[in-house]
N, C-alpha and C. Protein backbone atom coordinates (compact mmCIF):
# COMPACT_ATOMS: atom_id res chain seq x y z
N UNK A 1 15.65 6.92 -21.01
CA UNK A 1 15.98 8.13 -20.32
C UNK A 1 15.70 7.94 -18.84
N UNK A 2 16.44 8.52 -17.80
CA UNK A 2 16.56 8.89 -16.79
C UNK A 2 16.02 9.60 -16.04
N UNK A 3 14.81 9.49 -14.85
CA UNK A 3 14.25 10.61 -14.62
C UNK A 3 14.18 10.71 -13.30
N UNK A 4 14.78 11.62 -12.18
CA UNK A 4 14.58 11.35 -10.74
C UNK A 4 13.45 12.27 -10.29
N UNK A 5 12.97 11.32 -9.10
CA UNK A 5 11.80 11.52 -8.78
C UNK A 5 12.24 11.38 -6.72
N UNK A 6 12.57 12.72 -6.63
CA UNK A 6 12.97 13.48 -5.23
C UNK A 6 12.35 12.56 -4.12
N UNK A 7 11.01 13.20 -4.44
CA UNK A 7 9.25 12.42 -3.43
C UNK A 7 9.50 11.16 -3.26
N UNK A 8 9.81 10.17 -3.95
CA UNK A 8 9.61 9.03 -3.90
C UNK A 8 10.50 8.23 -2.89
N UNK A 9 9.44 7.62 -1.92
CA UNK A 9 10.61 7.57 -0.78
C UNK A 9 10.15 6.06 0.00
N UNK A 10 9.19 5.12 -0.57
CA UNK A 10 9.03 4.06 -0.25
C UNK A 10 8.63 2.86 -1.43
N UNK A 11 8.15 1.56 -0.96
CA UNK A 11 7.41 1.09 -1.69
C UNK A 11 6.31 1.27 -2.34
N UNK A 12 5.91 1.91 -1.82
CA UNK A 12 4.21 2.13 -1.98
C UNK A 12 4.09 3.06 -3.23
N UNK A 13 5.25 4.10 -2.90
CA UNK A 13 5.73 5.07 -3.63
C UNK A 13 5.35 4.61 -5.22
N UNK A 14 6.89 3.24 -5.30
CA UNK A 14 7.18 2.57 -6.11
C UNK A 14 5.49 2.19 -7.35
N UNK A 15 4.90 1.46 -6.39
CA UNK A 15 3.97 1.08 -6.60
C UNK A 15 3.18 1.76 -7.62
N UNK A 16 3.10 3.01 -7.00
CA UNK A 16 1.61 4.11 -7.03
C UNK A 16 2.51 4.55 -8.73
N UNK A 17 3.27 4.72 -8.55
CA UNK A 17 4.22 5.18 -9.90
C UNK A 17 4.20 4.64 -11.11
N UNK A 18 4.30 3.38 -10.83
CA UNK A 18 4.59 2.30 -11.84
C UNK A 18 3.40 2.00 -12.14
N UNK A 19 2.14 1.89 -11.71
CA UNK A 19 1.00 1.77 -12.06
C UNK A 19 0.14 2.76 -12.96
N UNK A 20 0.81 3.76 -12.43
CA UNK A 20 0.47 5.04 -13.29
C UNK A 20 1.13 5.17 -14.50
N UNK A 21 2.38 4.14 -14.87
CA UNK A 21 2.83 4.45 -16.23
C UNK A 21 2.33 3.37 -16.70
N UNK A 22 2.26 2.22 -16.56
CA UNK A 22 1.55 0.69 -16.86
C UNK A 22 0.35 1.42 -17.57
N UNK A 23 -0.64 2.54 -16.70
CA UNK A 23 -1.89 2.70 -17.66
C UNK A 23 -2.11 3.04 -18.44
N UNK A 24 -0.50 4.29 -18.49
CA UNK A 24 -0.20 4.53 -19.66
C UNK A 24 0.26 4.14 -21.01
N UNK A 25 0.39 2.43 -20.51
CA UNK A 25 1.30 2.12 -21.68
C UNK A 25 3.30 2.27 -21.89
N UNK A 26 3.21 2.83 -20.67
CA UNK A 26 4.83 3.19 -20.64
C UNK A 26 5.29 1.87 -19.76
N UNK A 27 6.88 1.45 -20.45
CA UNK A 27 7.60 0.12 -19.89
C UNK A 27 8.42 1.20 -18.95
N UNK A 28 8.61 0.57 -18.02
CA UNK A 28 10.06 1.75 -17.40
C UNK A 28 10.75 0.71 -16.45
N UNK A 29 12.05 1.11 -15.49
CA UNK A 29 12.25 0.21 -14.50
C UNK A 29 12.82 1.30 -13.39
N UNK A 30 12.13 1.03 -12.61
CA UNK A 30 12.01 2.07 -11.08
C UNK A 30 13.22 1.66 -10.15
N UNK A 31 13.87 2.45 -9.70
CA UNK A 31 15.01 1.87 -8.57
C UNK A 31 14.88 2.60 -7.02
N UNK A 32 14.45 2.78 -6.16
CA UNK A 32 14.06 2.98 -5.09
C UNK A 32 15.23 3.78 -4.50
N UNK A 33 16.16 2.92 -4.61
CA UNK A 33 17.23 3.68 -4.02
C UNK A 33 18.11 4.66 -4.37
N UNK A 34 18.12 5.32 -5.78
CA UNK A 34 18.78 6.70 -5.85
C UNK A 34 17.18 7.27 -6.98
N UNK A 35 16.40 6.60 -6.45
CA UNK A 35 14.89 7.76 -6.96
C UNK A 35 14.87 7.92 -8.15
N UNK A 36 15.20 6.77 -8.90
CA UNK A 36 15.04 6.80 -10.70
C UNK A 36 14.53 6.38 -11.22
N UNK A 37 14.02 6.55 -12.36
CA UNK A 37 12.26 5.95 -13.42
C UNK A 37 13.50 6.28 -14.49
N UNK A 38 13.73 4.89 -14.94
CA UNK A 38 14.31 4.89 -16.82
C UNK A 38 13.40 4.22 -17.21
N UNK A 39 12.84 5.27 -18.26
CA UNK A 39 11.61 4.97 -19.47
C UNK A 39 12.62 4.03 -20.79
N UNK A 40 12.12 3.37 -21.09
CA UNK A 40 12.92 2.34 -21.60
C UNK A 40 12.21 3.02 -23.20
N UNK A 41 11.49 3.70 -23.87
CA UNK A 41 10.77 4.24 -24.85
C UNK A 41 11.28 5.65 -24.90
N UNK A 42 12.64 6.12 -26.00
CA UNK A 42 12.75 7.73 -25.90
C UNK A 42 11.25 8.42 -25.68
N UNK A 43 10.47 7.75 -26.88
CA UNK A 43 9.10 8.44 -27.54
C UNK A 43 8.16 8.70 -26.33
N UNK A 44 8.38 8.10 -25.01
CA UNK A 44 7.62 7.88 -24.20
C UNK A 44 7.83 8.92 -23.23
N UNK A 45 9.06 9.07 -23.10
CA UNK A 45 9.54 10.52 -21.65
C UNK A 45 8.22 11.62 -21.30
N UNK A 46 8.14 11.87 -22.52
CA UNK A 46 6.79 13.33 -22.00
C UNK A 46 5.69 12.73 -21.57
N UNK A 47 5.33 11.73 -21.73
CA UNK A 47 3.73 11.28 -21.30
C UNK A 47 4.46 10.43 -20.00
N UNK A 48 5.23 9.97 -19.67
CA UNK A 48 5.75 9.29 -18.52
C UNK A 48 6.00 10.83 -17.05
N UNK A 49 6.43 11.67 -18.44
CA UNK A 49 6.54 12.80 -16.87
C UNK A 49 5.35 12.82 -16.72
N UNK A 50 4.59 13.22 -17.26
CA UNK A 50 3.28 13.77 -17.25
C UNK A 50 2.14 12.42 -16.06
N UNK A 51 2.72 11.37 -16.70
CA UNK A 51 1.99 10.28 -15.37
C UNK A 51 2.57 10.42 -14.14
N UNK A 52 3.86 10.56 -13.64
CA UNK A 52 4.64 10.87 -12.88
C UNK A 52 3.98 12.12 -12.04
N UNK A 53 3.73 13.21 -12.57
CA UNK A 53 3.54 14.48 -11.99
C UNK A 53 1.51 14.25 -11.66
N UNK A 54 1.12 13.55 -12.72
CA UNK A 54 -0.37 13.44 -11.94
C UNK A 54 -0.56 12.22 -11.02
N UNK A 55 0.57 11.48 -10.83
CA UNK A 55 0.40 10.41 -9.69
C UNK A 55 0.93 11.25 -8.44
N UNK A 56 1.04 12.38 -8.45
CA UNK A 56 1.49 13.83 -7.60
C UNK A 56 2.51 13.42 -6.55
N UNK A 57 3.80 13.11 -8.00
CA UNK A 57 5.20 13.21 -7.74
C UNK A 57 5.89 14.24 -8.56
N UNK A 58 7.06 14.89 -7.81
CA UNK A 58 8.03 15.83 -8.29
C UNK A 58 8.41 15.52 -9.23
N UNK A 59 9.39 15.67 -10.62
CA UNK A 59 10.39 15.47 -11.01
C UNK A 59 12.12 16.76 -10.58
N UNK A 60 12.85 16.29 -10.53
CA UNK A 60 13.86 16.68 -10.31
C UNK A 60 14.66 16.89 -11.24
């Protein structure tokens, strides 16, 4: 699934994101340039928003 993430507007961004789902255990692949997190795990979407929103990023 597909999830855009507005806020996210650099590397660092990238970074801070992906680390926060890594701890979770979530695989995903981040694209910088149209602001998208595909969780590669249906089962995974709710706990991926949920890392997403406490790494205190939007979802859209």
């Amino acid at each position: 699934m597909k999830l855009t993430v507005k806020d996210m507007t650099c590397n660092h961004c990238v970074a801070k994101i992906q680390k926060a789902l890594l701890v979770s255990g979530i695989q995903s692949k981040i694209d910088l340039a149209d602001k998208s997190v595909t969780i590669l795990k249906d089962s995974d979407v709710e706990a991926a928003k949920a890392a997403i929103k406490n790494a205190g990023y939007t979802l859209s």
